[in-house]
Protein backbone atom coordinates (compact mmCIF):
# COMPACT_ATOMS: atom_id res chain seq x y z
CA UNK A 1 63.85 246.67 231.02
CA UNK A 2 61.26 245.03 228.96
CA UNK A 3 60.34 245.51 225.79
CA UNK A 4 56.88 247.54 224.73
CA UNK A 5 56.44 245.17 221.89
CA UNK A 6 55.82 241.53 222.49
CA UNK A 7 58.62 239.36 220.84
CA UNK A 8 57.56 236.13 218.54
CA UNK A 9 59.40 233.28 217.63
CA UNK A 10 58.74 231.06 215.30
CA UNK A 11 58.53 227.64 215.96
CA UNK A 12 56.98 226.11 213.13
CA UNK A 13 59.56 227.35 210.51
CA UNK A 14 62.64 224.53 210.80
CA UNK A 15 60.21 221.88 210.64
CA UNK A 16 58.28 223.89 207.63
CA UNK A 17 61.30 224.04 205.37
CA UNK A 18 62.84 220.62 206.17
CA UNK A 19 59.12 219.18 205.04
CA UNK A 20 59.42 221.69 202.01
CA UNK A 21 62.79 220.39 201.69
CA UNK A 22 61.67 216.61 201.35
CA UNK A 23 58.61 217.48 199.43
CA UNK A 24 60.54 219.28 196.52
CA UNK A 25 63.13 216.33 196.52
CA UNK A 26 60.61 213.68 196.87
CA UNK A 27 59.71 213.35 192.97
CA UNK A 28 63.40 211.78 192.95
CA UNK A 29 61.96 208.84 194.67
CA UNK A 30 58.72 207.60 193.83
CA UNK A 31 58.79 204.14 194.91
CA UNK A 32 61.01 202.23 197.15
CA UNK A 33 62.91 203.03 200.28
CA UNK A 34 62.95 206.22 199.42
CA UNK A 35 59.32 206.94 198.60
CA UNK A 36 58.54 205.42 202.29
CA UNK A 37 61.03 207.71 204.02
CA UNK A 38 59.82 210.88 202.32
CA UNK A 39 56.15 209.83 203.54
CA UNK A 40 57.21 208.92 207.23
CA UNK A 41 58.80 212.41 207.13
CA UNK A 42 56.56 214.50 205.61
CA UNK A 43 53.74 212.59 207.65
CA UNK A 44 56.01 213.09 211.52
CA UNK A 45 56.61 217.19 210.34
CA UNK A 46 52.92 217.64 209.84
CA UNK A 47 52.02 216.89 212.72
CA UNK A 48 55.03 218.52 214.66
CA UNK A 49 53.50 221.87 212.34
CA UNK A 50 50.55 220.93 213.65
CA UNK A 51 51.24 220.70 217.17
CA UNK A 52 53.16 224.13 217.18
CA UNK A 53 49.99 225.96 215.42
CA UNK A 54 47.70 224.57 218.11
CA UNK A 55 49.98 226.25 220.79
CA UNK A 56 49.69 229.10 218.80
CA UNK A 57 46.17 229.85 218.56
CA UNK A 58 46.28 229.23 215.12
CA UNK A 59 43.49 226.38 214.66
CA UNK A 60 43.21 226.28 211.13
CA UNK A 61 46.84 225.61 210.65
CA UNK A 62 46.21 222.65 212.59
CA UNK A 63 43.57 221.43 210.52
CA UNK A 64 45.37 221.92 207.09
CA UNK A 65 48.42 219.67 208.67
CA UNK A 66 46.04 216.75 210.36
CA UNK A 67 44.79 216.47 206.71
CA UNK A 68 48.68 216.51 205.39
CA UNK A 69 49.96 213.98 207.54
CA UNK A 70 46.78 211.65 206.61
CA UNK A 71 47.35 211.99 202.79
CA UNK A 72 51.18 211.50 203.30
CA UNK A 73 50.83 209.03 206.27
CA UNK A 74 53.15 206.04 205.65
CA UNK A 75 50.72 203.15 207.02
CA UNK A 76 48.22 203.01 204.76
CA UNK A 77 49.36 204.88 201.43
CA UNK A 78 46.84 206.15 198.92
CA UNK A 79 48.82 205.14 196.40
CA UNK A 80 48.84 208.96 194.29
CA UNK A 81 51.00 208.75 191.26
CA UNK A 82 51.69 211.01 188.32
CA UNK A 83 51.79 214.51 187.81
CA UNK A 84 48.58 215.48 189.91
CA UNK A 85 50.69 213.74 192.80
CA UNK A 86 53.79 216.06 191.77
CA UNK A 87 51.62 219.20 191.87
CA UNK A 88 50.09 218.18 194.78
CA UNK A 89 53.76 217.84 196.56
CA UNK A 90 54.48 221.12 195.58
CA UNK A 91 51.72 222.66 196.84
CA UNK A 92 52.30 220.76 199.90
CA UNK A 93 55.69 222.38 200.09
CA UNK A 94 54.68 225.97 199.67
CA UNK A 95 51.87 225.50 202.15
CA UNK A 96 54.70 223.95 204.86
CA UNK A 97 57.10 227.33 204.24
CA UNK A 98 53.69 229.51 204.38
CA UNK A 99 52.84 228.07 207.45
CA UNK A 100 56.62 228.43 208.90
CA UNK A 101 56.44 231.36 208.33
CA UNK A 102 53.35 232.83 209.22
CA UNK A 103 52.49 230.68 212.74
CA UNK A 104 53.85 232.79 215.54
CA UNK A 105 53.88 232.07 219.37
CA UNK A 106 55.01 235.10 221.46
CA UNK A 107 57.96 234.37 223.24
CA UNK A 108 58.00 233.57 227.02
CA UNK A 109 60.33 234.34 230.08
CA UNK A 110 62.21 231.26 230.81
């Protein structure tokens, strides 16, 4: 019997809180190895957050996380240092658990 309320899942939310995850470690490393991992990482989940508020609906998402994965994209670094870079990070981090939490794609029969 099916349900009368659509179910959701949440696709966006693993990939949210490992990017939070690397975001609020990420002031640990700031250059180095370690800086350049963080970015490829942060830089890959953006756009995997990205991808999974397009199939969403959820546009705007998408937009906030193309502009993410271009700040924190590994290639060609901006170079951001200091505490505005640390704030920023943070922000970053509470914007990938927002987004986990709040992009929904209802559920489909397999």
């Amino acid at each position: 019997m099916a349900s009368p309320t659509p179910q959701t899942q949440r696709n966006a939310l693993a990939p949210g809180l490992l990017a939070a995850i690397a975001l609020f470690v990420s002031p640990l490393f700031t250059e180095g190895l370690g800086a350049t991992i963080i970015l490829f990482l942060v830089a890959i989940l953006a756009l995997v957050v990205a991808w999974f508020a397009w199939q969403a609906r959820q546009w705007w998402w998408t937009v906030v996380f193309v502009a993410i994965a271009v700040i924190w994209n590994p290639v060609y670094p901006f170079g951001f240092a200091g505490w505005v870079w640390i704030g920023a990070q943070f922000v970053a981090a509470l914007v990938f658990i927002a987004a986990g939490i709040l992009i929904r794609n209802e559920r489909t029969a397999a």
